[in-house]
Structure formats: structure tokens, C-alpha cells
C-alpha atoms as a PDB file:
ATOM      1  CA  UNK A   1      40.945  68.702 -28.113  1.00  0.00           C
ATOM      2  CA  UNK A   2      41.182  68.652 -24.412  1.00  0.00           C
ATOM      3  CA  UNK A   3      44.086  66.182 -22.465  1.00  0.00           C
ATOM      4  CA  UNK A   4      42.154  64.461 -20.157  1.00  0.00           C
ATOM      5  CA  UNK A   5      44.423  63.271 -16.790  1.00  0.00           C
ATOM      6  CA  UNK A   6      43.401  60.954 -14.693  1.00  0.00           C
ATOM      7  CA  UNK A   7      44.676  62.289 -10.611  1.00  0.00           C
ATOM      8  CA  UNK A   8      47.440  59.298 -10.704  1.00  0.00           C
ATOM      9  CA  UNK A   9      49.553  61.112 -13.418  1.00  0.00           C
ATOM     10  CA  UNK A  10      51.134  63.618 -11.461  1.00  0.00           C
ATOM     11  CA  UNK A  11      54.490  63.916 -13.941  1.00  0.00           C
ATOM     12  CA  UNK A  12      53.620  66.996 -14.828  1.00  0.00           C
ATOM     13  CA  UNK A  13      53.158  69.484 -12.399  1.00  0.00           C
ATOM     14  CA  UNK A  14      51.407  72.867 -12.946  1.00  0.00           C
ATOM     15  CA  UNK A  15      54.111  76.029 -13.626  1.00  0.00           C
ATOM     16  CA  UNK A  16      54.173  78.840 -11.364  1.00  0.00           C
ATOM     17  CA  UNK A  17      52.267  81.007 -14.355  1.00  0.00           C
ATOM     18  CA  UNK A  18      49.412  79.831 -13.459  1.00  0.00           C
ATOM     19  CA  UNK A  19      47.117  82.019 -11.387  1.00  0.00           C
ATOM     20  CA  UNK A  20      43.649  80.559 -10.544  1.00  0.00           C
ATOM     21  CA  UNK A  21      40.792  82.668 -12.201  1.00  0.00           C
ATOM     22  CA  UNK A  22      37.504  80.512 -11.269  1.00  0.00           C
ATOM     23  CA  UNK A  23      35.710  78.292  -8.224  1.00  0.00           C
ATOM     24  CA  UNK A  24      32.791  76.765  -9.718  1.00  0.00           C
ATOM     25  CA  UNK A  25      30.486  74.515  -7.259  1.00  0.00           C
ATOM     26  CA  UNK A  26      29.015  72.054  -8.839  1.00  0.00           C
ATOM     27  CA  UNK A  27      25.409  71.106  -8.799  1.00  0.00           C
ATOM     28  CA  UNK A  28      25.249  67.616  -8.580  1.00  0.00           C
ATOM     29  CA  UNK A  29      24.639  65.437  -5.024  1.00  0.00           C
ATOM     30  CA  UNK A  30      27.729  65.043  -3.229  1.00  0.00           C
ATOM     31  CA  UNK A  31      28.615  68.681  -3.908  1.00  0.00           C
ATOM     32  CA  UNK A  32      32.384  69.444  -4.840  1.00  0.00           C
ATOM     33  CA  UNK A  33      34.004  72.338  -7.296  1.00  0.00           C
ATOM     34  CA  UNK A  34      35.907  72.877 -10.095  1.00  0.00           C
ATOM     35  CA  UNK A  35      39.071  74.867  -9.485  1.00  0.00           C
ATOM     36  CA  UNK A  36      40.124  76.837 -12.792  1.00  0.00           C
ATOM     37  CA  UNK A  37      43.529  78.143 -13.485  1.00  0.00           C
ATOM     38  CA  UNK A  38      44.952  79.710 -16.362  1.00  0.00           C
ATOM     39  CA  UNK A  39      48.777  80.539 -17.311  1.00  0.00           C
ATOM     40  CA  UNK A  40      48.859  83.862 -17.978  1.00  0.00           C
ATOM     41  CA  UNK A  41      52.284  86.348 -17.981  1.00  0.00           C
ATOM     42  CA  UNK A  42      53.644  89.425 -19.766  1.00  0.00           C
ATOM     43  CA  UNK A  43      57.280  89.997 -20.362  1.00  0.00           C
ATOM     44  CA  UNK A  44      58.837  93.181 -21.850  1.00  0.00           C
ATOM     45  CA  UNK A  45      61.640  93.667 -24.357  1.00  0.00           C
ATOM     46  CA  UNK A  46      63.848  97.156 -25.205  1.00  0.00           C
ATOM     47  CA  UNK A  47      65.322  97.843 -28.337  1.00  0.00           C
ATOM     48  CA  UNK A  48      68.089 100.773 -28.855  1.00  0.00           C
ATOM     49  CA  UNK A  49      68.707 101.913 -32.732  1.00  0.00           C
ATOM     50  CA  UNK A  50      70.868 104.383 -33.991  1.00  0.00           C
ATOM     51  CA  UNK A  51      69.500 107.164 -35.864  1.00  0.00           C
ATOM     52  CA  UNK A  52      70.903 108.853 -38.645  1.00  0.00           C
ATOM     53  CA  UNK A  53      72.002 111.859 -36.872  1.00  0.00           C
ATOM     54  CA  UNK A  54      73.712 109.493 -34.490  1.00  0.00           C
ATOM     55  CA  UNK A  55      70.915 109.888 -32.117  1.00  0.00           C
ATOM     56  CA  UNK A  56      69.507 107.377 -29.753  1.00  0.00           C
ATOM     57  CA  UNK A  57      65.992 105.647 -30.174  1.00  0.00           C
ATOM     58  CA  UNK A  58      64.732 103.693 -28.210  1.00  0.00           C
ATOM     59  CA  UNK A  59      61.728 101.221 -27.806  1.00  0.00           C
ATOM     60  CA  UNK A  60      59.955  98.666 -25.689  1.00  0.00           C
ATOM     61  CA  UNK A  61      57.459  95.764 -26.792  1.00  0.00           C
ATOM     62  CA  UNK A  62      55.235  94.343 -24.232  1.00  0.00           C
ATOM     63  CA  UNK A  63      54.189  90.698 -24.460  1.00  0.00           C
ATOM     64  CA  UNK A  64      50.935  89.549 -22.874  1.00  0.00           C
ATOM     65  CA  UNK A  65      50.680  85.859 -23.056  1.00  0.00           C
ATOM     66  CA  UNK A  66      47.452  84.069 -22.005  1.00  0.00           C
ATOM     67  CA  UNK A  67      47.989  79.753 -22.662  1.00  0.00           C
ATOM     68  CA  UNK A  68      46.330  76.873 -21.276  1.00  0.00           C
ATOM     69  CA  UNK A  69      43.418  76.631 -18.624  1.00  0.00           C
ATOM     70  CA  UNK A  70      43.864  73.893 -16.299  1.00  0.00           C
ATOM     71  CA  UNK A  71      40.340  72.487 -14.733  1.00  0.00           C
ATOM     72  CA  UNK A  72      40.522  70.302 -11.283  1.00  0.00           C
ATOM     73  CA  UNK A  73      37.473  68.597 -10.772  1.00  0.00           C
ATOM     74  CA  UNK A  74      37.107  67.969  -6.759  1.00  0.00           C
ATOM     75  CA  UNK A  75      34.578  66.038  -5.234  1.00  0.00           C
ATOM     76  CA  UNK A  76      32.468  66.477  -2.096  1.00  0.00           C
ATOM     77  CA  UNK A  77      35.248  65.449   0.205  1.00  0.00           C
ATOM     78  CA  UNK A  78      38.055  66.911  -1.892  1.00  0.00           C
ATOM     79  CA  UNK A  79      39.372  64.663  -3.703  1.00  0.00           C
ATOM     80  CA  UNK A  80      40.656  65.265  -7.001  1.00  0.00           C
ATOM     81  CA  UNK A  81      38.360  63.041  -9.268  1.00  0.00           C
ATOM     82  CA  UNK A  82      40.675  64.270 -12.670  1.00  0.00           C
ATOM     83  CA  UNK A  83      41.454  67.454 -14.180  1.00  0.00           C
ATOM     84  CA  UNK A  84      41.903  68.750 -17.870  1.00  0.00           C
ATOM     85  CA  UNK A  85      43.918  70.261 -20.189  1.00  0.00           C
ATOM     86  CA  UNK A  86      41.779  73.275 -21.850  1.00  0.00           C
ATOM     87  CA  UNK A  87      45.029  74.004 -24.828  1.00  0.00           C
ATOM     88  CA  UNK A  88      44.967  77.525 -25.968  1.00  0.00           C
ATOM     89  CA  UNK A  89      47.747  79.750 -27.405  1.00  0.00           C
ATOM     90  CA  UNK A  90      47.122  83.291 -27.277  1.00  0.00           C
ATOM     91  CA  UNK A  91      50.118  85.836 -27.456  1.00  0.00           C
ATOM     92  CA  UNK A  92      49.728  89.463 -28.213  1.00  0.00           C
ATOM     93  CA  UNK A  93      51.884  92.708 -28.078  1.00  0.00           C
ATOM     94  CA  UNK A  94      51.202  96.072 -26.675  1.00  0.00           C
ATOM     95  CA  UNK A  95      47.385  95.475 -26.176  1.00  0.00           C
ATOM     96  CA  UNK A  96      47.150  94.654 -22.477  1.00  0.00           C
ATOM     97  CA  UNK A  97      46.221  91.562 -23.337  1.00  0.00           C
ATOM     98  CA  UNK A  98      42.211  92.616 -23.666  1.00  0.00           C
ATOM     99  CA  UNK A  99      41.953  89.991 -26.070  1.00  0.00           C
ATOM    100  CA  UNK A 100      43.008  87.071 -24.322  1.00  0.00           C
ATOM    101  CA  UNK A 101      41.729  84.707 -21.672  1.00  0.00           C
ATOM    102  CA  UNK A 102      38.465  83.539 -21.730  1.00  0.00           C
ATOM    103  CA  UNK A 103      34.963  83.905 -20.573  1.00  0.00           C
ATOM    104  CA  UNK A 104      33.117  80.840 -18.360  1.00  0.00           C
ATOM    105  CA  UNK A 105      29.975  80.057 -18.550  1.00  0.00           C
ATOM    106  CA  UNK A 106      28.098  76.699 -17.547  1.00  0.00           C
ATOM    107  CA  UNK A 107      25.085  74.517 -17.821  1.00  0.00           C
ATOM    108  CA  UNK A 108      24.403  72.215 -14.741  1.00  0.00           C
ATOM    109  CA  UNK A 109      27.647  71.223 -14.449  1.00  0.00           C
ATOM    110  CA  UNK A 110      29.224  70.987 -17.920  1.00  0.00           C
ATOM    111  CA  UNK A 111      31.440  74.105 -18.593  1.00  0.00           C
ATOM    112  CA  UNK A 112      32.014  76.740 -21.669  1.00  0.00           C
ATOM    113  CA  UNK A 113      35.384  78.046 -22.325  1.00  0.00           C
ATOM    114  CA  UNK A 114      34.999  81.168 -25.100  1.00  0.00           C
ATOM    115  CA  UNK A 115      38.523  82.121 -26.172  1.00  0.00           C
ATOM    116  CA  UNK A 116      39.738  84.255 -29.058  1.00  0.00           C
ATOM    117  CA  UNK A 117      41.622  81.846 -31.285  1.00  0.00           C
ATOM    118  CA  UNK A 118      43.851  81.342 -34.413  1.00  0.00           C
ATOM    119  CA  UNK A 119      41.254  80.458 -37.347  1.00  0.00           C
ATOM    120  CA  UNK A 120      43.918  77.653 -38.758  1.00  0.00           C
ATOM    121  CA  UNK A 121      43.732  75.758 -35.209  1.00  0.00           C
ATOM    122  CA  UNK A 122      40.231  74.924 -35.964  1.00  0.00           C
ATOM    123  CA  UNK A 123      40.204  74.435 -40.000  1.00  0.00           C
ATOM    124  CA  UNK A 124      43.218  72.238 -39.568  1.00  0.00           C
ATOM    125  CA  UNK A 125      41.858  70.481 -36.202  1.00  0.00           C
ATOM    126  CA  UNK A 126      45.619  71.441 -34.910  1.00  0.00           C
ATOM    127  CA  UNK A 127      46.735  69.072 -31.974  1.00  0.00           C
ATOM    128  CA  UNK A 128      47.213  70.690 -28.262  1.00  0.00           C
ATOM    129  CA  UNK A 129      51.117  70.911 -28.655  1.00  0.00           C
ATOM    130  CA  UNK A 130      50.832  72.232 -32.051  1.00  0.00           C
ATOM    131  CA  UNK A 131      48.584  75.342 -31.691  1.00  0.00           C
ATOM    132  CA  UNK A 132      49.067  78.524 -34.114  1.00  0.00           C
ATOM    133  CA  UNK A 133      49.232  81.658 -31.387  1.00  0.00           C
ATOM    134  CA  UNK A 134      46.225  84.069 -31.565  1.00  0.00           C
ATOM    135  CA  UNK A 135      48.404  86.910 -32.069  1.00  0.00           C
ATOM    136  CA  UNK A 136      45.835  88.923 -34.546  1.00  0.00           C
ATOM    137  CA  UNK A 137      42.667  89.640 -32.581  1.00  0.00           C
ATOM    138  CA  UNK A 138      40.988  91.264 -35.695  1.00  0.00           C
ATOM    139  CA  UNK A 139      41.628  88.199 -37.911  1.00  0.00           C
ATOM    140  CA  UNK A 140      41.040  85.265 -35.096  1.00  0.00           C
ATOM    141  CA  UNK A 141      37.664  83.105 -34.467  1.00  0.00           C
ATOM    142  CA  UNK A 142      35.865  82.722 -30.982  1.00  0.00           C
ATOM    143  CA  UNK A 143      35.902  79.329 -30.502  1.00  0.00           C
ATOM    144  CA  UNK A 144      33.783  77.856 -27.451  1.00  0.00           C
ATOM    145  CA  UNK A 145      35.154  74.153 -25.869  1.00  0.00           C
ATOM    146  CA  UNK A 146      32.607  72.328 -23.742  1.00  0.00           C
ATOM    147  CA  UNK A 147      33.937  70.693 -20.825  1.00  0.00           C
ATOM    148  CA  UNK A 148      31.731  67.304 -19.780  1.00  0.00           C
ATOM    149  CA  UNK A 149      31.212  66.399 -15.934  1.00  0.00           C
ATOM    150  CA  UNK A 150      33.446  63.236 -17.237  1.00  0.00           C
ATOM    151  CA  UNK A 151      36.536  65.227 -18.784  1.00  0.00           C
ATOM    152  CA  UNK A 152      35.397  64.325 -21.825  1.00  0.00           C
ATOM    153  CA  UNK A 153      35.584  67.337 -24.239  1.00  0.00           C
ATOM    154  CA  UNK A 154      34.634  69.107 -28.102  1.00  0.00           C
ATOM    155  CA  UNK A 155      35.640  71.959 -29.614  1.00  0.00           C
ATOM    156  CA  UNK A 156      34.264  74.307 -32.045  1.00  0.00           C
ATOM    157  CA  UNK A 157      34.005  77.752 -33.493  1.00  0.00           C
ATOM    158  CA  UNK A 158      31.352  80.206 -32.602  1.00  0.00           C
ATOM    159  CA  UNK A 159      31.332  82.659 -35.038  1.00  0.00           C
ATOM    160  CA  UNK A 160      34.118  84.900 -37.530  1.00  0.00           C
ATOM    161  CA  UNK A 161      36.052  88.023 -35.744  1.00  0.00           C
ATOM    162  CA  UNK A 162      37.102  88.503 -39.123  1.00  0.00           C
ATOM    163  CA  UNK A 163      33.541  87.991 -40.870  1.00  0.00           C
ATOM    164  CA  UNK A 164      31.419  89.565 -37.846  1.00  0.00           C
ATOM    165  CA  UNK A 165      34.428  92.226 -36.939  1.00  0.00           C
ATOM    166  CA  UNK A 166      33.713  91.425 -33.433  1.00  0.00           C
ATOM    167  CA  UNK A 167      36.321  90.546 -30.421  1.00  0.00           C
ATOM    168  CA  UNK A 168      35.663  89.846 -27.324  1.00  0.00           C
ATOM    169  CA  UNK A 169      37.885  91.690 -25.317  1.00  0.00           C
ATOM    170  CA  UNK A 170      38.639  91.344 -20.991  1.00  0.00           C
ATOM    171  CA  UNK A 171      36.492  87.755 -21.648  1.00  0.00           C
ATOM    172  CA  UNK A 172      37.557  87.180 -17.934  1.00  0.00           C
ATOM    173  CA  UNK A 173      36.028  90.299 -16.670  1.00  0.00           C
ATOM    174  CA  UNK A 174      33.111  88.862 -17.841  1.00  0.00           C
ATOM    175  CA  UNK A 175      30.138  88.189 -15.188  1.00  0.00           C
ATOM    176  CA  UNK A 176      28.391  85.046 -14.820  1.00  0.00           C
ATOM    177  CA  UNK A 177      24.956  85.235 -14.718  1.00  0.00           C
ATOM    178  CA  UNK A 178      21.986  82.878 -13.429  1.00  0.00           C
ATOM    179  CA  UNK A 179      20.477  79.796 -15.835  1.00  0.00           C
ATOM    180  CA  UNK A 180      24.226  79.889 -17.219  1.00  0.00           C
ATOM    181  CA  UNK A 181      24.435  82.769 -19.194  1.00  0.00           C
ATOM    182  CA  UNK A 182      27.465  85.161 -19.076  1.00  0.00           C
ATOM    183  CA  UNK A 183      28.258  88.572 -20.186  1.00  0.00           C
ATOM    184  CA  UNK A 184      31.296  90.795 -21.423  1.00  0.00           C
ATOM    185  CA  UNK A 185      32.470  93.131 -23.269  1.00  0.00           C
ATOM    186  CA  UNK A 186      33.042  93.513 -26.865  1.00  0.00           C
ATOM    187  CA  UNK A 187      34.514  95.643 -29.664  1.00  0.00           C
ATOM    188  CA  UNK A 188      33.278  96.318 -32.875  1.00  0.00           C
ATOM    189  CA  UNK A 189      34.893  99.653 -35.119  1.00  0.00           C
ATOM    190  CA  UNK A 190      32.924 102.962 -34.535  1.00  0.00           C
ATOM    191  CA  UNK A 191      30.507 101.508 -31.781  1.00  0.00           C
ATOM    192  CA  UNK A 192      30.190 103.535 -28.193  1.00  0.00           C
ATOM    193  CA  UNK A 193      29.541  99.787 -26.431  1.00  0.00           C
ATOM    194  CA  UNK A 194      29.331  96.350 -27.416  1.00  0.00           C
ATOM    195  CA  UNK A 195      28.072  93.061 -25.054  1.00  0.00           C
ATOM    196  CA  UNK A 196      27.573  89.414 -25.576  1.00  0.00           C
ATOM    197  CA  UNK A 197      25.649  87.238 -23.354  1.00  0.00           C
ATOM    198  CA  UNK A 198      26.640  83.827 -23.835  1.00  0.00           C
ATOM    199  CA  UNK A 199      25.056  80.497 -22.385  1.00  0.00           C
ATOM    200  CA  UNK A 200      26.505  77.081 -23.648  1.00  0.00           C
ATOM    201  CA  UNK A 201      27.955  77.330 -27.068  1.00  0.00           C
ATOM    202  CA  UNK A 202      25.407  80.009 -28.449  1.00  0.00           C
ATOM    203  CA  UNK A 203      25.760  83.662 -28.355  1.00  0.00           C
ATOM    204  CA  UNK A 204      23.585  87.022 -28.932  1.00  0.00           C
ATOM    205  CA  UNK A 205      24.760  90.628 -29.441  1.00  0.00           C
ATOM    206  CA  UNK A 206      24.278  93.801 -27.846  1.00  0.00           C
ATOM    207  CA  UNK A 207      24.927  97.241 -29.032  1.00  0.00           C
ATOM    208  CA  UNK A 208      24.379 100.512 -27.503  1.00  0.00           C
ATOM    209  CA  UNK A 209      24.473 103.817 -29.733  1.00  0.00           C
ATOM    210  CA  UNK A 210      24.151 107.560 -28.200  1.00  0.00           C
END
């Protein structure tokens, strides 16, 4: 689930990982915006063995970690009315990260967050600071949160990466499109392009063969 903070808890603080990805303006009278940020990083790490002609080998693993979005809900005169915790744990190696982050789509003004995710954070309802990492894009879920004009929050899977051997992949490359809908990119094994447009928490396929 989402943490919902009311703008008089400021214990926390926001880490300098986070890099805002998303202004929304909202819809409703009185205007105002939602500012989205997202902690994102890589890191690398080198490894030397020893080879049995007493060679040198050596190695490097990149690390491209894509957590938590943080939404800031601002009014008309910008104030901070709350923001949210959107808790996601996504940490894969030597990818580029194309299968992390998340697409944004919206309906009025109640948000979609799509995200590749760890299929035992949803069948076990795991709590924010307790996530499994998506660290398997070909055996995670898309899972789509819905983000209320109140903070309030639910969460639930869209469909099987490992059923429908589909990922999204760049989901924040993804364009947002009018009425709500979105589109990016996909993968699926021996296709020459895959799309999904997305609008609330439904989804249709696209697939292009020549």
C-alpha cells in the first residue's frame, strides 16, 4: 500500500536519489500539480580472479536501482496539500535498467503507476518496508497502483510477465496521451516491436511483424 503523509511530518526528508520524472496539472478548480519524483541510481562493482594459468580476469557488474516514487500534491497557490509514498523495489544488473521505473498515466485527476514488480509482493500483500526486489524481469508481474485526489491508494496486478512473456521495458519513456491513455514500449521473445497503451488500470497490446 501507499504511506500517506500529511505536509506537517517533515521527519523524513527526501534523499538526494531522487530525480523528479513528472509535472502533472491537475484538472480540478483551483488548479495546482502533482510533482513526481522517483529514486533512481546505478552503482558499479569490479571483480579480479585468478586464472589457472595465473592470469588476470577481470569483471564489472552494473547495478541499476529504480525504488520509491514520491507524489507532492500542490494546490493552486502552492501549497503542499500532502504527498505519498508510491513503495517499489526494483534492482537489476547489467540491463540498463529498461525494466524499471514506471509508466504514468491518469484519469481526471487520480493517477496510474505501472511498475514491473516481484510476483510474491502482491500474493503475500508484502508491507512497504518489506518489499521482495524485482530483480527478474522475465518472472515479475506489472502491477498498476491508483493514486486518489485524497492520497488514498490500492494496489493490484495487471497481468503475468511470466504467463503473458511480456515486460514493459523504458515504462518512463513512455508518452502520455489525451483521455488518459499512455503508451510504451514492450518486449516479447522473437517480436520486431511490441506497445501497450494503457489508461487507468486496464491495458491492450500491440504488435508489429515485418
Amino acid at each position: 500500500a501507499i504511506t500517506r503523509m500529511p505536509p506537517g511530518d517533515q521527519s523524513r526528508g527526501i534523499g538526494n536519489a531522487y530525480k523528479i520524472r513528472n509535472f502533472v496539472s491537475k484538472s480540478a478548480p483551483g488548479g495546482g500539480l502533482y510533482i513526481i519524483a522517483e529514486e533512481s541510481y546505478t552503482y558499479a562493482q569490479t571483480y579480479n580472479s585468478r586464472l589457472a594459468n595465473g592470469g588476470l580476469s577481470t569483471y564489472t557488474i552494473v547495478h541499476n536501482v529504480s525504488n520509491d516514487v514520491i507524489v507532492i500534491n500542490v494546490d493552486g497557490q502552492g501549497n503542499i496539500e500532502w504527498y505519498a509514498d508510491v513503495p517499489k523495489n526494483q534492482h537489476t544488473i547489467n540491463d540498463g535498467g529498461q525494466y524499471n521505473s514506471f509508466l504514468l498515466t491518469r484519469h481526471n485527476d487520480d493517477l496510474y503507476f505501472v511498475f514491473n514488480d516481484n510476483p510474491i509482493n502482491i500474493a503475500e500483500n508484502r508491507p512497504a518496508n518489506h518489499l521482495r526486489p524485482m530483480d527478474s524481469p522475465d518472472r515479475s508481474v506489472a502491477v498498476a497502483v491508483h493514486l486518489r485526489p485524497d492520497g488514498s491508494s490500492e494496489r493490484r496486478q495487471l497481468y503475468d510477465n511470466r504467463a503473458e512473456r511480456i515486460m514493459l521495458t523504458r515504462p518512463n519513456d513512455g508518452t502520455l496521451l489525451p483521455n488518459g491513455y499512455a503508451i510504451c514500449n514492450g518486449y516479447f521473445p522473437g517480436s520486431d516491436f511490441l506497445f501497450f497503451i494503457v489508461r487507468k488500470d486496464a491495458y491492450r497490446i500491440g504488435l508489429f511483424k515485418w
